[in-house]
Protein backbone atom coordinates (compact mmCIF):
# COMPACT_ATOMS: atom_id res chain seq x y z
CA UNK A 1 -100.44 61.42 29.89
CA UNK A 2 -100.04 65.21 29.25
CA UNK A 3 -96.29 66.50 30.41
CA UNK A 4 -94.28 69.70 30.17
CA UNK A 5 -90.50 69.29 29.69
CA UNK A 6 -88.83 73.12 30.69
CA UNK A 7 -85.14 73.49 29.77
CA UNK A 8 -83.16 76.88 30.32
CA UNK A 9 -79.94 76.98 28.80
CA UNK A 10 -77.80 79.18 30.94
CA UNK A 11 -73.99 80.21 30.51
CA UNK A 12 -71.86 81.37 33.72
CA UNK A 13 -74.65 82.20 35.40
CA UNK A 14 -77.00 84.18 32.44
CA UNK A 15 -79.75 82.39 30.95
CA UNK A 16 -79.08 81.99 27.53
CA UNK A 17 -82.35 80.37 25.70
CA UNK A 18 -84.94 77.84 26.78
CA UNK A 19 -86.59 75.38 25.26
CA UNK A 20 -90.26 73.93 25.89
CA UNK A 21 -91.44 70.81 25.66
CA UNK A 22 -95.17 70.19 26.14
CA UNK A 23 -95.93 66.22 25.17
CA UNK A 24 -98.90 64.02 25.38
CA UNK A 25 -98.33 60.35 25.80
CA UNK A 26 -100.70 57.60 25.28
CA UNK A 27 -100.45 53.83 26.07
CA UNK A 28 -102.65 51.06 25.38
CA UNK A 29 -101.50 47.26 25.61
CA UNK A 30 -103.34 44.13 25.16
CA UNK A 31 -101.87 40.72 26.24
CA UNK A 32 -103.13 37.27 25.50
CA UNK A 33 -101.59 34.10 27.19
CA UNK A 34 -102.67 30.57 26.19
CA UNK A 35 -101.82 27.00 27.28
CA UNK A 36 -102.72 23.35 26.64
CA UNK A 37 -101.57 20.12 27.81
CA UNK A 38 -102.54 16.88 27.03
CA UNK A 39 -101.52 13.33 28.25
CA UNK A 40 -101.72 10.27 26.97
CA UNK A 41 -101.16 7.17 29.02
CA UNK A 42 -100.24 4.03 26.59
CA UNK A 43 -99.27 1.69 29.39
CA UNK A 44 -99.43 1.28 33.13
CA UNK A 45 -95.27 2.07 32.14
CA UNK A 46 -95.63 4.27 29.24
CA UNK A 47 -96.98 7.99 28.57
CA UNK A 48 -96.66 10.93 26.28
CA UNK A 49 -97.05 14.14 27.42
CA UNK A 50 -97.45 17.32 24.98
CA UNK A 51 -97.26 21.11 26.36
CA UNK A 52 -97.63 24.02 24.27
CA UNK A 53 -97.60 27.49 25.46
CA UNK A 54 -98.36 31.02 23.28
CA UNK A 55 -97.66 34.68 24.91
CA UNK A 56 -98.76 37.72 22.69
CA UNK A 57 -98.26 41.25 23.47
CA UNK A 58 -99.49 44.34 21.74
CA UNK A 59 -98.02 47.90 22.96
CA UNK A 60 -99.35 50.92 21.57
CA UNK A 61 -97.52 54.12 22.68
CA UNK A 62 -97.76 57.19 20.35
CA UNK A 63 -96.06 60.44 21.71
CA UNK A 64 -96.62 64.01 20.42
CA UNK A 65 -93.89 66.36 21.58
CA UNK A 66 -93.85 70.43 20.92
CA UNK A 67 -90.69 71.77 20.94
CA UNK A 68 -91.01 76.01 21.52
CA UNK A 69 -87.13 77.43 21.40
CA UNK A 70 -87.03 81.04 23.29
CA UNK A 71 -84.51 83.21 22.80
CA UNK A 72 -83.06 85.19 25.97
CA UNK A 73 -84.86 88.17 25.18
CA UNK A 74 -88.15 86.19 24.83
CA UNK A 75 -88.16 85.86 21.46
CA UNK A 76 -89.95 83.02 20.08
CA UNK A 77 -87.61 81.15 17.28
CA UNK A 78 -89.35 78.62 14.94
CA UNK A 79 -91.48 75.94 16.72
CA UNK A 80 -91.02 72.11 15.94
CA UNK A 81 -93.67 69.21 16.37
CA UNK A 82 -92.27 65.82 16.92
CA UNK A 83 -94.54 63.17 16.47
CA UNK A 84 -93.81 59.16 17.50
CA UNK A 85 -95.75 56.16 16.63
CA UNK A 86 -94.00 53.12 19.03
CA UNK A 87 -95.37 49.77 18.22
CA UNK A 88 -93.94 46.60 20.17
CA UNK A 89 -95.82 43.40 18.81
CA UNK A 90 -94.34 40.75 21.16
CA UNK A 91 -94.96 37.05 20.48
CA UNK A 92 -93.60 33.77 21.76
CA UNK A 93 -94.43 29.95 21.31
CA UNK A 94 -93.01 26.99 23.24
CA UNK A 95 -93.98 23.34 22.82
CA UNK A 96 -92.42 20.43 24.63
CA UNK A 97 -93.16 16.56 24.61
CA UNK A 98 -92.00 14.49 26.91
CA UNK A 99 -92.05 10.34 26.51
CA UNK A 100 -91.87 8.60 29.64
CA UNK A 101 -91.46 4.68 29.98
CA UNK A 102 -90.47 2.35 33.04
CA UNK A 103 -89.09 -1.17 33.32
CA UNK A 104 -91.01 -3.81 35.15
CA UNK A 105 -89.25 -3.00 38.62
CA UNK A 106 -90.59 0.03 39.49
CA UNK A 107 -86.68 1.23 40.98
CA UNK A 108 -85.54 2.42 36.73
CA UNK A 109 -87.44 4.47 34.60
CA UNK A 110 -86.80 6.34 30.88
CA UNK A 111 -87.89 9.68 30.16
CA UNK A 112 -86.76 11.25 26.97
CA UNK A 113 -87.95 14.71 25.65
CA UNK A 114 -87.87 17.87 23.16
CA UNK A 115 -88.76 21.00 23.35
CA UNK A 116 -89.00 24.20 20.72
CA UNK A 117 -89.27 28.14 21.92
CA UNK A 118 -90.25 29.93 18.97
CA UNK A 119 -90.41 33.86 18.69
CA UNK A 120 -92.41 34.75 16.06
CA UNK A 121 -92.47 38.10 14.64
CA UNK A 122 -95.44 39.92 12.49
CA UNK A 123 -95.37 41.77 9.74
């Protein structure tokens, strides 16, 4: 993305400098989103049931900014380059597991269960 930021500094009324700000902006993301579940059935009255989940973003968004100061009689003043490198690695893991068991009369069942977010972070 190409942008021009255009800021006049004025003072009652009289323009006083100004201040230009050409940038260039460029994004690229990836994603990647995984999941697996598995069952296992012991009994007619007993299962275990496993969930895991993984989410990974990448975001890539350099930005390049020229900063041109003008005086208020046009006068260019030294010129600044501003350069950004914006990384945002984003990823999270969740498992669960989940134990289920019933008594013989089908009216009272167990279910018991843990699960774990994790946010893991790269280096």
């Amino acid at each position: 993305m190409e942008a021009e930021n255009d800021i006049r500094y004025s003072r009652n009324g009289v323009q006083e400098s100004r201040l230009r700000m050409p940038n260039s902006e460029t994004n690229h993301a990836r994603s990647f989103a995984g999941n697996i579940n598995l069952t296992q059935q012991f009994s007619n009255n007993q299962s275990l049931n496993v969930d895991a989940d993984l989410i990974q973003y990448d975001i890539n968004n350099p930005s390049n900014y020229n900063l041109q100061n003008v005086d208020a009689l046009g006068n260019i003043t030294p010129q600044y380059e501003l350069r950004i490198s914006k990384k945002t690695p984003i990823r999270v893991a969740v498992a669960k597991a989940d134990y289920t068991t019933s008594a013989r009369s089908t009216s009272f069942y167990l279910r018991t269960g843990l699960a774990i977010p994790i946010s893991l972070r790269s280096i």
